[in-house]
PDB file of N, CA and C in Angstrom:
ATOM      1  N   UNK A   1     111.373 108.708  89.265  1.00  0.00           N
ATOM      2  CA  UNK A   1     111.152 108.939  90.696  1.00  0.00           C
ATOM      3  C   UNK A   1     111.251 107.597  91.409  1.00  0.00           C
ATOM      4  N   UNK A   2     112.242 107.478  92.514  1.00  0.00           N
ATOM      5  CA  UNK A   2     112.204 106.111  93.164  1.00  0.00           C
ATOM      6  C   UNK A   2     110.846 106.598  94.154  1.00  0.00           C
ATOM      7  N   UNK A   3     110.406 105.725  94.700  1.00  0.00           N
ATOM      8  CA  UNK A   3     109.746 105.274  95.642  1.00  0.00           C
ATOM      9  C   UNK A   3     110.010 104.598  96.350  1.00  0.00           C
ATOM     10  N   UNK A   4     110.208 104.460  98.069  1.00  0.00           N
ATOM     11  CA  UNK A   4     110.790 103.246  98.925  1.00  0.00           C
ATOM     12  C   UNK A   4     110.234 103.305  99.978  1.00  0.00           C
ATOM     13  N   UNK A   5     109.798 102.055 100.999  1.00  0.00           N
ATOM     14  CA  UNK A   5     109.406 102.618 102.447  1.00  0.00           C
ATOM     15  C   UNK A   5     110.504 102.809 103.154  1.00  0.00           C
ATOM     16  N   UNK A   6     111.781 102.270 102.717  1.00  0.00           N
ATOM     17  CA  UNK A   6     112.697 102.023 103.606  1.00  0.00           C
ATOM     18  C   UNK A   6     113.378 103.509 103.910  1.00  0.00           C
ATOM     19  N   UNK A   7     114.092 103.962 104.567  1.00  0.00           N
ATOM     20  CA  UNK A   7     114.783 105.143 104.929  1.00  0.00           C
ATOM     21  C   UNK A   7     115.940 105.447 104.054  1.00  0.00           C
ATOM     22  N   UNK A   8     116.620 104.689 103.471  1.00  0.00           N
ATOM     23  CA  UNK A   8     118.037 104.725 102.446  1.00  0.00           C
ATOM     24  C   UNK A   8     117.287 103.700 101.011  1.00  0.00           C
ATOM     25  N   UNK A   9     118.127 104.164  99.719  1.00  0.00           N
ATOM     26  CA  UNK A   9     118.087 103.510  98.901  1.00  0.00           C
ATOM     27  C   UNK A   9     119.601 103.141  98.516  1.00  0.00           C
ATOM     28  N   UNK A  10     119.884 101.514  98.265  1.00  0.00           N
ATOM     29  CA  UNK A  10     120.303 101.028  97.704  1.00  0.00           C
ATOM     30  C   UNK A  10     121.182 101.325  96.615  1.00  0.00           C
ATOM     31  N   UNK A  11     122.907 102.159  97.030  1.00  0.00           N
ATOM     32  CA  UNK A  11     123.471 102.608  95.273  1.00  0.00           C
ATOM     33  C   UNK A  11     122.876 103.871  95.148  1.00  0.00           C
ATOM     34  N   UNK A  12     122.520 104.545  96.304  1.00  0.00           N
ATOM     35  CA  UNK A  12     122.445 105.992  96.136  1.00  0.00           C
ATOM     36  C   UNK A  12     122.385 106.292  97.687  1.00  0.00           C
ATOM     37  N   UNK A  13     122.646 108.103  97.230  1.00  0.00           N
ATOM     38  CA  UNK A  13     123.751 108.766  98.652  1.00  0.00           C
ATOM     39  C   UNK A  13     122.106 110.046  98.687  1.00  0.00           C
ATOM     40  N   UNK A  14     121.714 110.133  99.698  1.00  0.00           N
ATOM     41  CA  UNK A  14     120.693 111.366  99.971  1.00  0.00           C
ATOM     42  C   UNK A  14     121.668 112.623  99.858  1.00  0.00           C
ATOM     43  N   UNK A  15     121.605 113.445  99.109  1.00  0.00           N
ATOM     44  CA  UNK A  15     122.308 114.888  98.833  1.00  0.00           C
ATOM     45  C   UNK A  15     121.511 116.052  99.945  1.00  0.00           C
ATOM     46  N   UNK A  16     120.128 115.922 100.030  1.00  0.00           N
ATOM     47  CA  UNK A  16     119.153 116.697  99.943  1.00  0.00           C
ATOM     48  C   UNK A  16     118.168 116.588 100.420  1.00  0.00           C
ATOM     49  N   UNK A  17     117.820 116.581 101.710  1.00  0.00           N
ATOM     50  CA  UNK A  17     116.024 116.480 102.100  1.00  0.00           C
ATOM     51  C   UNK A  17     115.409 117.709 102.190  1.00  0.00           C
ATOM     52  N   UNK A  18     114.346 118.086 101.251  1.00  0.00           N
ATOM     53  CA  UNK A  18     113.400 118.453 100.668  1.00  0.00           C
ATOM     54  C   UNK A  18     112.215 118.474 101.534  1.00  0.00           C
ATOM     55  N   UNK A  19     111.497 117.710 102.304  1.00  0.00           N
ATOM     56  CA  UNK A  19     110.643 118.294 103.374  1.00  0.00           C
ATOM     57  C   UNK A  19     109.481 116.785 102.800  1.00  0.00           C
ATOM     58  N   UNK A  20     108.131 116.740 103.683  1.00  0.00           N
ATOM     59  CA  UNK A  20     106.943 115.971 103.565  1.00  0.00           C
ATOM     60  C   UNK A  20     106.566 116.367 102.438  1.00  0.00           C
ATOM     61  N   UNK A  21     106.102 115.298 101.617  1.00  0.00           N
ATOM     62  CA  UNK A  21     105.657 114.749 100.189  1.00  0.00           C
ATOM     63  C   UNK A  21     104.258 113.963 100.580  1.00  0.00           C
ATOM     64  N   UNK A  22     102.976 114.843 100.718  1.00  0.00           N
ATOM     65  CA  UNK A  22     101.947 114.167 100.774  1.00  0.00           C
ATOM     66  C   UNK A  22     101.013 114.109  99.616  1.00  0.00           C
ATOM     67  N   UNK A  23     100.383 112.763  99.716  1.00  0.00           N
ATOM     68  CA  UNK A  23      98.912 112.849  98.892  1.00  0.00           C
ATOM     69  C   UNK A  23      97.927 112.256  99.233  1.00  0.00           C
ATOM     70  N   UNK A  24      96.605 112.774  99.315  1.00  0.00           N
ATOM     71  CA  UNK A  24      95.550 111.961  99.875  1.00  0.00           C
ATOM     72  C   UNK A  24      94.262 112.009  98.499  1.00  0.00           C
ATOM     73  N   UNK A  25      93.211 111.240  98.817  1.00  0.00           N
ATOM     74  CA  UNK A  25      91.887 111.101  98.368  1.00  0.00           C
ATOM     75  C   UNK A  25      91.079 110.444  99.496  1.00  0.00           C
ATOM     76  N   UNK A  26      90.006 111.012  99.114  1.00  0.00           N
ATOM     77  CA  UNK A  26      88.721 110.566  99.999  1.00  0.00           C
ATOM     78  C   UNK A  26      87.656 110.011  98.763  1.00  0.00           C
ATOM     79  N   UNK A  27      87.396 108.841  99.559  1.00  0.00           N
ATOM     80  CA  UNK A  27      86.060 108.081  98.801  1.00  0.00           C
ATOM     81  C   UNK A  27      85.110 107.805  99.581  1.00  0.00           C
ATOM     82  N   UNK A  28      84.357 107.710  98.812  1.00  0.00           N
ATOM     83  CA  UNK A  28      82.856 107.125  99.671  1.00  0.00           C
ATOM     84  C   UNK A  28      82.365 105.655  99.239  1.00  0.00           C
ATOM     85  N   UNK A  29      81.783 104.907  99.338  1.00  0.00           N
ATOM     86  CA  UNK A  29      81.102 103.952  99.198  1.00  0.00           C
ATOM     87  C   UNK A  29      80.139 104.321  97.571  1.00  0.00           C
ATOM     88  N   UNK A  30      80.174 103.304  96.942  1.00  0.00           N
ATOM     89  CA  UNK A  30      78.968 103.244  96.184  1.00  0.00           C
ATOM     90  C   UNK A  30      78.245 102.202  96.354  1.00  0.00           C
ATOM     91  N   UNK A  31      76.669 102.851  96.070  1.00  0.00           N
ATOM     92  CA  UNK A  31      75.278 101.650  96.728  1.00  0.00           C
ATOM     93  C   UNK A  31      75.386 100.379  96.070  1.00  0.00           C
ATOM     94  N   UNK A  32      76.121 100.167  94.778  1.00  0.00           N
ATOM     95  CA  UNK A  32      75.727  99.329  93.972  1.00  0.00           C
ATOM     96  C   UNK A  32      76.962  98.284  94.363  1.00  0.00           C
ATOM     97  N   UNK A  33      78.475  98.743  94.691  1.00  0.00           N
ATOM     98  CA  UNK A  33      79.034  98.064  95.111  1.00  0.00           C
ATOM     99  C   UNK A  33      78.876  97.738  96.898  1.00  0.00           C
ATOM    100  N   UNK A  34      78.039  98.096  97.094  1.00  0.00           N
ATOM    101  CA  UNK A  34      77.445  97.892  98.605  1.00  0.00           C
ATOM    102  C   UNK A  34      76.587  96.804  98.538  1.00  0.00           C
ATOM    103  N   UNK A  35      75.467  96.700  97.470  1.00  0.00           N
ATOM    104  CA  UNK A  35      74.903  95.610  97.281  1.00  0.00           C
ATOM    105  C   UNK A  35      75.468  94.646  97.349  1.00  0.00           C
ATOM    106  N   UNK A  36      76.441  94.389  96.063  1.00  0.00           N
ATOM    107  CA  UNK A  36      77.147  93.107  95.549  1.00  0.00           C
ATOM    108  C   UNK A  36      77.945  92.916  97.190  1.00  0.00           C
ATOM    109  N   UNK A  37      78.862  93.425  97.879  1.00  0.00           N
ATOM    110  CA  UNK A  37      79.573  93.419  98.583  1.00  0.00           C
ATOM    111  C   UNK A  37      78.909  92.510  99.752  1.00  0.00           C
ATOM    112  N   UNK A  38      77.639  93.102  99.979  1.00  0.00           N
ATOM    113  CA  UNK A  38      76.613  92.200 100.869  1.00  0.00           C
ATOM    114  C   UNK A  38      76.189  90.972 100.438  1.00  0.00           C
ATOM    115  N   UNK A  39      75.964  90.937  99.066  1.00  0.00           N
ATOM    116  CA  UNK A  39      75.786  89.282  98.601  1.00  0.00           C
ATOM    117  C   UNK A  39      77.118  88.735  98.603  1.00  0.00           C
ATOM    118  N   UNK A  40      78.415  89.265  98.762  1.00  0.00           N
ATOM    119  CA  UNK A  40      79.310  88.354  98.766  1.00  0.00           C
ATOM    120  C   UNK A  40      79.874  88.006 100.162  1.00  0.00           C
ATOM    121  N   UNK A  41      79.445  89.003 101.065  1.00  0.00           N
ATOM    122  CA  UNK A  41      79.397  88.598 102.487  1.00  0.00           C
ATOM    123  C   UNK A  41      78.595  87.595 102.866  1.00  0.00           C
ATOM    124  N   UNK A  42      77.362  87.348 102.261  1.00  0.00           N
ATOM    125  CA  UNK A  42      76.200  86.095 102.910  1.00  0.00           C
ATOM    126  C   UNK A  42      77.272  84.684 102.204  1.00  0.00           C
ATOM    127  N   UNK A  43      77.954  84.810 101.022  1.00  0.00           N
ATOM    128  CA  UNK A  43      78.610  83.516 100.880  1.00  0.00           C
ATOM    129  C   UNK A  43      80.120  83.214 100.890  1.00  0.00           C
ATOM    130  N   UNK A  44      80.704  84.827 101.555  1.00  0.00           N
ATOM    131  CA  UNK A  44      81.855  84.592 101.920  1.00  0.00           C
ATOM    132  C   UNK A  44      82.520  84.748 100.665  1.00  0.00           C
ATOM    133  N   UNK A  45      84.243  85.050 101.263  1.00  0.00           N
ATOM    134  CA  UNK A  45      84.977  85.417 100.253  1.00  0.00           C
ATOM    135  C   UNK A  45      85.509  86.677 100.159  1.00  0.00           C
ATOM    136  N   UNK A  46      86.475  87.317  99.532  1.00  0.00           N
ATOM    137  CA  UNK A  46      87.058  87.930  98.911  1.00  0.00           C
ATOM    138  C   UNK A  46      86.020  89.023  98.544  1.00  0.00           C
ATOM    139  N   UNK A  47      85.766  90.555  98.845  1.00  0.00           N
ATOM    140  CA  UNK A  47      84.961  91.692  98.253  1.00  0.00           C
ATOM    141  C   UNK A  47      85.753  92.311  97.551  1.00  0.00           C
ATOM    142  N   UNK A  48      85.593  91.975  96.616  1.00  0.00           N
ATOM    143  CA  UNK A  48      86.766  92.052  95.271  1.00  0.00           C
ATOM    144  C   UNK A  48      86.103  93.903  94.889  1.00  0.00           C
ATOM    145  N   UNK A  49      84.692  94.104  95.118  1.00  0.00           N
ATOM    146  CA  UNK A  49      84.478  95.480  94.693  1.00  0.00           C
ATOM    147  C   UNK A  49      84.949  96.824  95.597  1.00  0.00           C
ATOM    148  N   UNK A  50      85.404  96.303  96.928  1.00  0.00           N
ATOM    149  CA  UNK A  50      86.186  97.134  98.148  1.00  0.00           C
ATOM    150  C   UNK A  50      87.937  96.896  97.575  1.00  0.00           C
ATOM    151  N   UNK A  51      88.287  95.776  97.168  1.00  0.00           N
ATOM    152  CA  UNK A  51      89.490  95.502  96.817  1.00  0.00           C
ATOM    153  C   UNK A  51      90.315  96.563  95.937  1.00  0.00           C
ATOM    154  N   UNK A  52      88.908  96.376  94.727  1.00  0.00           N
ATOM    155  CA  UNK A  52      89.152  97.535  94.004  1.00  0.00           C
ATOM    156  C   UNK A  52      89.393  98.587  94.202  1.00  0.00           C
ATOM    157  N   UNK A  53      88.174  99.306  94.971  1.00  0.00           N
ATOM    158  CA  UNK A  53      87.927 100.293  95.058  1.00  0.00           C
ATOM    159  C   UNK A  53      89.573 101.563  96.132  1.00  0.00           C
ATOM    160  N   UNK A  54      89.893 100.094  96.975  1.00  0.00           N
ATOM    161  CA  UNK A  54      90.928 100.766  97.642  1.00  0.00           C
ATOM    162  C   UNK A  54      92.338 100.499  97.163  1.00  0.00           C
ATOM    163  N   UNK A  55      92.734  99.652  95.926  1.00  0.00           N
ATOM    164  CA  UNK A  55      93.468  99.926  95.196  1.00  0.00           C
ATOM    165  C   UNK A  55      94.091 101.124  94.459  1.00  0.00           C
ATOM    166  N   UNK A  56      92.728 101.439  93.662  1.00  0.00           N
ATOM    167  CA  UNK A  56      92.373 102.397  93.096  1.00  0.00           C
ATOM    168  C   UNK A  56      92.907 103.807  93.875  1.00  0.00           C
ATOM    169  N   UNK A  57      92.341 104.062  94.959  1.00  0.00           N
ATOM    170  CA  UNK A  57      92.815 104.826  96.014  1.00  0.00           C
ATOM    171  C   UNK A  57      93.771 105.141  96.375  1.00  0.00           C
ATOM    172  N   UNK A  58      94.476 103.984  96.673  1.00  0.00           N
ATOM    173  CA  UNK A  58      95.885 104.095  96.881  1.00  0.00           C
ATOM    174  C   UNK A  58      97.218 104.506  95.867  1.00  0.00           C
ATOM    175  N   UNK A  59      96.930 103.851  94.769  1.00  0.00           N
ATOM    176  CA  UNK A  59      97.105 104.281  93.789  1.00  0.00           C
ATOM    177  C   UNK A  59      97.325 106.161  93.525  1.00  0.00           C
ATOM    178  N   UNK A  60      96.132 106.542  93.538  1.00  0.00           N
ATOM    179  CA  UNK A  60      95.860 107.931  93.481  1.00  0.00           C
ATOM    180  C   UNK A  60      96.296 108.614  94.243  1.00  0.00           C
ATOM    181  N   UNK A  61      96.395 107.894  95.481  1.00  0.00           N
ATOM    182  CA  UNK A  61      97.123 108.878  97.105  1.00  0.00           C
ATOM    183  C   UNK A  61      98.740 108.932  96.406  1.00  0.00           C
ATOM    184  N   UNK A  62      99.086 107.387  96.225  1.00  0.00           N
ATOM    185  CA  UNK A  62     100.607 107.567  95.405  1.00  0.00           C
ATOM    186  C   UNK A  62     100.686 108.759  94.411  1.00  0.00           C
ATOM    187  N   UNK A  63     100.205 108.758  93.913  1.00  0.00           N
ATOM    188  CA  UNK A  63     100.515 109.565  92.267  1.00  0.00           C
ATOM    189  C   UNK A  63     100.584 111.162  93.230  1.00  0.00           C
ATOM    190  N   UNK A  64      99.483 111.878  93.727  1.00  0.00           N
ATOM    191  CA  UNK A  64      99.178 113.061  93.896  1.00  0.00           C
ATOM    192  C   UNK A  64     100.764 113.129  95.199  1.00  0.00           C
ATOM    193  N   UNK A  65     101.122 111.720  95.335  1.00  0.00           N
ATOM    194  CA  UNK A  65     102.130 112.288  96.896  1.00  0.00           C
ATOM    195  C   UNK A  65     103.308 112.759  95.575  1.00  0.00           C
ATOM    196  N   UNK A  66     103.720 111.613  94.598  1.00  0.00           N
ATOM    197  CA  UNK A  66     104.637 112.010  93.468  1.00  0.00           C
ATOM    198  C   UNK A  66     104.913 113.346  93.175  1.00  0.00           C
ATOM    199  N   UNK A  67     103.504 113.841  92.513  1.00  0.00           N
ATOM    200  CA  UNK A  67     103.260 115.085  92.282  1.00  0.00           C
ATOM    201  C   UNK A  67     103.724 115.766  92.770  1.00  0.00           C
ATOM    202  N   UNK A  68     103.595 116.028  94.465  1.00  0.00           N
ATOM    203  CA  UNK A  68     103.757 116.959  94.948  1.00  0.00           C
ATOM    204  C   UNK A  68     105.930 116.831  95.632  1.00  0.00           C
ATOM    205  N   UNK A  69     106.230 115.641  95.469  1.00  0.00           N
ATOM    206  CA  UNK A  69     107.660 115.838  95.557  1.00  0.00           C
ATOM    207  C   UNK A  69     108.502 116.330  94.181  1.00  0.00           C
ATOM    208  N   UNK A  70     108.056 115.996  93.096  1.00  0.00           N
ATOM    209  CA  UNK A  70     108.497 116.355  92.026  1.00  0.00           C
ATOM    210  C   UNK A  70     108.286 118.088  91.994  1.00  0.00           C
ATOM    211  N   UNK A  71     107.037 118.475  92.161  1.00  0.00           N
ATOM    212  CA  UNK A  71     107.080 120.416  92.877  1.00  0.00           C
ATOM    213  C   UNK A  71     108.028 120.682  93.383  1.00  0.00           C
ATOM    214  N   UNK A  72     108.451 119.516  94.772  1.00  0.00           N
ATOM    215  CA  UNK A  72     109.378 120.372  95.702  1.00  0.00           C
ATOM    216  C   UNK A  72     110.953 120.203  94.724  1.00  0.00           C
ATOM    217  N   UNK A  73     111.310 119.341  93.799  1.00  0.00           N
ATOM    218  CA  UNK A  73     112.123 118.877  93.018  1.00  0.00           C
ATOM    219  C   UNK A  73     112.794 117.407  93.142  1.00  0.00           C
ATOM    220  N   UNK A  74     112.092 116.778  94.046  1.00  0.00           N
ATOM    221  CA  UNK A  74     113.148 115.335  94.931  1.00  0.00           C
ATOM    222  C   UNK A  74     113.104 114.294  93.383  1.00  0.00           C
ATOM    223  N   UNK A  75     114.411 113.589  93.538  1.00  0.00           N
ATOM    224  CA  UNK A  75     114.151 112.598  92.377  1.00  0.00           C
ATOM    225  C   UNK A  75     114.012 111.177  93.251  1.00  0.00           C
ATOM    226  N   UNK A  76     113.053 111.060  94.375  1.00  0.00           N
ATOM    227  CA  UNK A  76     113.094 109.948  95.502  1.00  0.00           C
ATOM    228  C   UNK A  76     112.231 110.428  96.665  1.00  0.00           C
ATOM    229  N   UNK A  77     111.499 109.413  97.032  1.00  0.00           N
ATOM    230  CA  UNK A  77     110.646 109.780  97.869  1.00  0.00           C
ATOM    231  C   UNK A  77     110.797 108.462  99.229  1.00  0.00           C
ATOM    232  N   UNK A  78     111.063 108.550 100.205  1.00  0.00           N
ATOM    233  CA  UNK A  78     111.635 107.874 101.214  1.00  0.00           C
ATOM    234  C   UNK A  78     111.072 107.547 102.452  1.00  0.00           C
ATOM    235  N   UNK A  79     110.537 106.560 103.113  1.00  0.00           N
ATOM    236  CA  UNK A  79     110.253 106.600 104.221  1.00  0.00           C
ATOM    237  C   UNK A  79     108.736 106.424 104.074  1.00  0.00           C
ATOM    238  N   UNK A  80     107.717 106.206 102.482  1.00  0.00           N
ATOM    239  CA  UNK A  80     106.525 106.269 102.382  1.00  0.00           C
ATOM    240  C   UNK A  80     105.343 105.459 103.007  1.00  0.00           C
ATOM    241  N   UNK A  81     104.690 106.087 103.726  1.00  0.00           N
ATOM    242  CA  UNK A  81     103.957 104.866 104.400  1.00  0.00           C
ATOM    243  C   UNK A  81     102.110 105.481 104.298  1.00  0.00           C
ATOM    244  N   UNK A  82     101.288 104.919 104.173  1.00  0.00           N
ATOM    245  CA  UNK A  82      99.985 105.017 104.190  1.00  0.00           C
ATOM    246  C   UNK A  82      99.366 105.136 105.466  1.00  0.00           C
ATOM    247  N   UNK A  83      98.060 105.679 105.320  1.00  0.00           N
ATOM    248  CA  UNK A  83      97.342 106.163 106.484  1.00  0.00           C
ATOM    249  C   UNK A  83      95.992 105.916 106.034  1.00  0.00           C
ATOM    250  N   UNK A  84      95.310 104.987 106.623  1.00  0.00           N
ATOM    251  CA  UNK A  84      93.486 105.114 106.371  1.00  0.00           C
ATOM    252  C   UNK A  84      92.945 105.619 107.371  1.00  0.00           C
ATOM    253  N   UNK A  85      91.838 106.475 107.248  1.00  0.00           N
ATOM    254  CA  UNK A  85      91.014 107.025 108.202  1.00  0.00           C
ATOM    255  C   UNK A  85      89.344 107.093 107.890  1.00  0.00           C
ATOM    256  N   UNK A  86      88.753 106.902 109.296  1.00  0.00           N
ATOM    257  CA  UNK A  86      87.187 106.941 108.605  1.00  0.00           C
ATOM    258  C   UNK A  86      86.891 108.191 108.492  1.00  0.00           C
ATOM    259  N   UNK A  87      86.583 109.493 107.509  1.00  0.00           N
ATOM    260  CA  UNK A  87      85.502 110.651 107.482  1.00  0.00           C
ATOM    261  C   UNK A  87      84.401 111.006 108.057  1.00  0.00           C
ATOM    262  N   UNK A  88      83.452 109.661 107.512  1.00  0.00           N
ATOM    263  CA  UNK A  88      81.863 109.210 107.719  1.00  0.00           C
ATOM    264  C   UNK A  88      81.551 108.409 108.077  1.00  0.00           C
ATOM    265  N   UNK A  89      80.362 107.814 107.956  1.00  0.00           N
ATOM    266  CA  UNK A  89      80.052 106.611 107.744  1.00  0.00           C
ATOM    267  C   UNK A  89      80.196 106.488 106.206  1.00  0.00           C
ATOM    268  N   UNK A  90      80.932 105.552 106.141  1.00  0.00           N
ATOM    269  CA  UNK A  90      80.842 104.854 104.260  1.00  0.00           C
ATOM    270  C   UNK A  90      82.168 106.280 103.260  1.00  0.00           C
ATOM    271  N   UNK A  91      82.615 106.525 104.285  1.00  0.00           N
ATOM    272  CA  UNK A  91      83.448 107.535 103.470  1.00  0.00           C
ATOM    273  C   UNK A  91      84.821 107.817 103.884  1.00  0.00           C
ATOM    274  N   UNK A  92      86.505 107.113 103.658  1.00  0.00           N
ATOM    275  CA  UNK A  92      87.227 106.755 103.973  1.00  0.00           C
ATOM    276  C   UNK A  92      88.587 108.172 103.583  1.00  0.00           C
ATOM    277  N   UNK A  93      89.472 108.398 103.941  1.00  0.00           N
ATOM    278  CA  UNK A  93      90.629 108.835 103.787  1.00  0.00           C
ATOM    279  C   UNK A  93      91.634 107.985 103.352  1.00  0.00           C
ATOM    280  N   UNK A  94      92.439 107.959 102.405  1.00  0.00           N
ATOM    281  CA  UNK A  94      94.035 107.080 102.436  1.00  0.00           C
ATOM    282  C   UNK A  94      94.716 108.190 102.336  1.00  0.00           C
ATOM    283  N   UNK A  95      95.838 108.073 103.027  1.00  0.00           N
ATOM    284  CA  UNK A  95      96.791 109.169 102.531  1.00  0.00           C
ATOM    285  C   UNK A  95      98.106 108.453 102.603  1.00  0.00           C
ATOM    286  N   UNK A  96      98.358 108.763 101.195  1.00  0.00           N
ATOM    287  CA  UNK A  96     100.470 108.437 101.290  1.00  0.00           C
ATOM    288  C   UNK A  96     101.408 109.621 101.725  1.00  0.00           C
ATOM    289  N   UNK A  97     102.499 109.499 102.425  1.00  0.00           N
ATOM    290  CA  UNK A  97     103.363 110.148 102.462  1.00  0.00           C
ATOM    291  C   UNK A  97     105.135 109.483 103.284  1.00  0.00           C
ATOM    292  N   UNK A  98     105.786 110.775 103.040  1.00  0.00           N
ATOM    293  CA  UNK A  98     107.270 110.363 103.103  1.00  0.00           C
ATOM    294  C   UNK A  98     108.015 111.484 103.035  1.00  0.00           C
ATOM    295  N   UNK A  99     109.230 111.600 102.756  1.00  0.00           N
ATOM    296  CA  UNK A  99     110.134 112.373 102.796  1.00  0.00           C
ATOM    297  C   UNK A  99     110.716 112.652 101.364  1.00  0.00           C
ATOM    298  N   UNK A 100     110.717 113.682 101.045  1.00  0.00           N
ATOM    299  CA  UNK A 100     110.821 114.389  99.449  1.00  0.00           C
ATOM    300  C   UNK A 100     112.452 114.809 100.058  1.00  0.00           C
ATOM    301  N   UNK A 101     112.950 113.853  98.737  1.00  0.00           N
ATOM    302  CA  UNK A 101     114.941 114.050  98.791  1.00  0.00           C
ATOM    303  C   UNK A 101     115.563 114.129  97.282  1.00  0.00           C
ATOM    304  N   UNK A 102     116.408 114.567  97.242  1.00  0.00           N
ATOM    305  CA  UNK A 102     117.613 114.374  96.100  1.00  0.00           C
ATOM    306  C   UNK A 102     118.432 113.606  96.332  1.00  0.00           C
ATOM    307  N   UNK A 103     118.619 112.406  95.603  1.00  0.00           N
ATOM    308  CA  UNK A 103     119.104 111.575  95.653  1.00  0.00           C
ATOM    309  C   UNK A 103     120.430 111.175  94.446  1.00  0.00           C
ATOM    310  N   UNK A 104     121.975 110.758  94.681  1.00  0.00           N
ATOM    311  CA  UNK A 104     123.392 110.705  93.666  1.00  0.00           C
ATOM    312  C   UNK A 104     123.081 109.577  93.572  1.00  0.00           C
ATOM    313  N   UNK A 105     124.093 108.709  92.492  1.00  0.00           N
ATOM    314  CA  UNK A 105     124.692 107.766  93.216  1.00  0.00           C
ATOM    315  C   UNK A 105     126.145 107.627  93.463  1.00  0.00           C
ATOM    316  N   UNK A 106     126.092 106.679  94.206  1.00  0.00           N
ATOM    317  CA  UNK A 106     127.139 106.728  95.131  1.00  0.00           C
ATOM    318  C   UNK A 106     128.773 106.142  94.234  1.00  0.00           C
TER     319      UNK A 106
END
């Protein structure tokens, strides 16, 4: 499966658009990385446990958007761009998506 933000790939011809290819997850905060996060705010720096945590996320928004273009059949997913949103307090949305295509080459 390619993945691209860009609109065309490189050495291949779009045959086929296939329709929106989304995936999301929602997280919340955990207390314990809330702690640490606050001691690393009083000395500054990098919150390497948010870093994570929305890696992780994103990650997962990717995979489940995959998922769901490989359903529709696309061997390429095009145009992918992310979305964060707040839920709650302490409880976030990412969502990936793009355009589910069949893709030759040229």
């Amino acid at each position: 499966m390619i993945i691209t933000t860009s609109e065309t790939i490189a050495g291949k011809r779009i045959v086929r658009t296939l329709g929106l290819a989304r995936g999301n997850t929602v997280r919340a905060r955990h207390i314990g990385r809330d702690i640490l996060a606050w001691l690393r705010n009083i000395v500054g720096g990098e919150v390497q446990e948010y870093t994570k945590l929305l890696a992780e996320s994103r990650e997962q928004a990717l995979d489940r958007m995959v998922t769901e273009a490989e359903m529709l059949g696309a061997s390429a997913v095009v145009g992918v761009r992310f979305v964060t949103s707040m839920v709650a307090e302490g409880v976030a949305e990412l969502l990936a998506y793009g355009t589910a295509v069949v893709v030759e080459d040229e």
